[in-house]
N, C-alpha and C. Protein backbone atom coordinates (compact mmCIF):
# COMPACT_ATOMS: atom_id res chain seq x y z
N UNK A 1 0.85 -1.18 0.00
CA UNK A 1 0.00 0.00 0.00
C UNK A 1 0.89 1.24 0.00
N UNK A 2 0.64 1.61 -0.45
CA UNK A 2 0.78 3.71 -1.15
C UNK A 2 0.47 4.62 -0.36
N UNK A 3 1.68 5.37 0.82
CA UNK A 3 1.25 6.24 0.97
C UNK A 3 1.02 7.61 0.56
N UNK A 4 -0.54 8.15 0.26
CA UNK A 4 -0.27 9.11 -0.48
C UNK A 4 -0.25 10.67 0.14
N UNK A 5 -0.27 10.49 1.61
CA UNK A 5 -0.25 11.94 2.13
C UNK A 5 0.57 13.27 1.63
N UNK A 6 1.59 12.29 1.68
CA UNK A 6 2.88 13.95 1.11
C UNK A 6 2.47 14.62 -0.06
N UNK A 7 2.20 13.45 -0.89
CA UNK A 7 1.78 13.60 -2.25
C UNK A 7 0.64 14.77 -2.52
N UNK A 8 -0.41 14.53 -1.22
CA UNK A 8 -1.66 15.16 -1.13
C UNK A 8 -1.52 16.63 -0.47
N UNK A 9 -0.54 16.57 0.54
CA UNK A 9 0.19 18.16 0.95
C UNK A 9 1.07 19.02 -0.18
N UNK A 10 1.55 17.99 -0.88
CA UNK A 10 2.71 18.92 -1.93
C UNK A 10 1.45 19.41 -3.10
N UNK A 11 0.63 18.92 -3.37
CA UNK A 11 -0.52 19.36 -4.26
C UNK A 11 -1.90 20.44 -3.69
N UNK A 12 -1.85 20.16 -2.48
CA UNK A 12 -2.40 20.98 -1.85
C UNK A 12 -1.79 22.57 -1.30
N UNK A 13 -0.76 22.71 -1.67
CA UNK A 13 0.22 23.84 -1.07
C UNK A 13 0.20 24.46 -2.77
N UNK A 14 0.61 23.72 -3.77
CA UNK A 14 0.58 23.87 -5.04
C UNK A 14 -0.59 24.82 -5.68
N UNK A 15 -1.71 23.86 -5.06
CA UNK A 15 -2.77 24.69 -5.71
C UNK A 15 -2.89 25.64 -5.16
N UNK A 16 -2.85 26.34 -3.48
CA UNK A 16 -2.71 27.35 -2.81
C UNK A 16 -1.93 28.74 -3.94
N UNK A 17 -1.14 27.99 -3.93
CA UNK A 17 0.08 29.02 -4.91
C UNK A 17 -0.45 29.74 -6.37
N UNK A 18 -0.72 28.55 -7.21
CA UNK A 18 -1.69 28.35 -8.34
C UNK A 18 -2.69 29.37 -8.13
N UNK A 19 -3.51 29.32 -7.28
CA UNK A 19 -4.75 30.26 -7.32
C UNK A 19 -4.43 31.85 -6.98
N UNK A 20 -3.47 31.65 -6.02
CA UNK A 20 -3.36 33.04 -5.57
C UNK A 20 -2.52 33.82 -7.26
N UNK A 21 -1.57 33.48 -7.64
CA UNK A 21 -1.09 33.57 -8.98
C UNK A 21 -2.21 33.77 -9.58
N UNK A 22 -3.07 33.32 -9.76
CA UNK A 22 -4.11 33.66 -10.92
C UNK A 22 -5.29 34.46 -10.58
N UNK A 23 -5.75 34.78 -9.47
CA UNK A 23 -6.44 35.82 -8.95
C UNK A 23 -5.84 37.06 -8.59
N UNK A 24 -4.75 37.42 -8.82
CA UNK A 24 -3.91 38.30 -8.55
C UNK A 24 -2.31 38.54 -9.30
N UNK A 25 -2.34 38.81 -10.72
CA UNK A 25 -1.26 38.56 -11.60
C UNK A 25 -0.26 39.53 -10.95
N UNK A 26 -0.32 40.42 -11.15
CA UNK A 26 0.11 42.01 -10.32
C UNK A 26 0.82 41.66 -8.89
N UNK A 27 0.09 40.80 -8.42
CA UNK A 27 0.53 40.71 -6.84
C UNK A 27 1.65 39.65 -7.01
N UNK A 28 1.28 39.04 -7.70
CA UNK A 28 2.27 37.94 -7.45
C UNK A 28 3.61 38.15 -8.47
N UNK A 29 3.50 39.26 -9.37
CA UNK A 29 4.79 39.87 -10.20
C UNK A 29 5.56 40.69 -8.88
N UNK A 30 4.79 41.40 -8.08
CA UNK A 30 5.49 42.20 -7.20
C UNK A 30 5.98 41.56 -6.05
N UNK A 31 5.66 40.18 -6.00
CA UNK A 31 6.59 38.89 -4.30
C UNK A 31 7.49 38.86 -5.11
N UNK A 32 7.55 38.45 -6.25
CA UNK A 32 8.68 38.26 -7.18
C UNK A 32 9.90 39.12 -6.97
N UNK A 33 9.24 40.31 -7.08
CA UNK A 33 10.92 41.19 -7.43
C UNK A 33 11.03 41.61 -5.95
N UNK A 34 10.06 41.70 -5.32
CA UNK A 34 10.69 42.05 -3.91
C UNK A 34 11.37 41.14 -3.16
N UNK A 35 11.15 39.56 -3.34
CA UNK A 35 12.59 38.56 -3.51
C UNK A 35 13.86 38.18 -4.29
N UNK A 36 13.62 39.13 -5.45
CA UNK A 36 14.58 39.02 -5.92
C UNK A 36 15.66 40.22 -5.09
N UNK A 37 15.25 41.43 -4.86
CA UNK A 37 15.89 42.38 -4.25
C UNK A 37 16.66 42.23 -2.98
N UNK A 38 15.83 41.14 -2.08
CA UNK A 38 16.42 40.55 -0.82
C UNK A 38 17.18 39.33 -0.70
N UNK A 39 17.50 38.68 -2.35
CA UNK A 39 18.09 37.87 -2.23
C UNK A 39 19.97 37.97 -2.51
């Protein structure tokens, strides 16, 4: 048997990401460069 939990957290964090990205193009161009600046 298969465990599939991780599997189900790493896709679940994914889509978190996914949505916020796509309800907010703008917002998520501007996490971008403000990590790029602190990196």
């Amino acid at each position: 048997m298969v465990d599939l939990a991780a599997l189900d957290d790493f896709l679940t964090g994914w889509w978190r990401i996914a949505a916020r990205a796509v309800a907010d193009p703008d917002d998520w161009q501007r996490m971008h460069a403000e990590a790029s600046r602190q990196a």
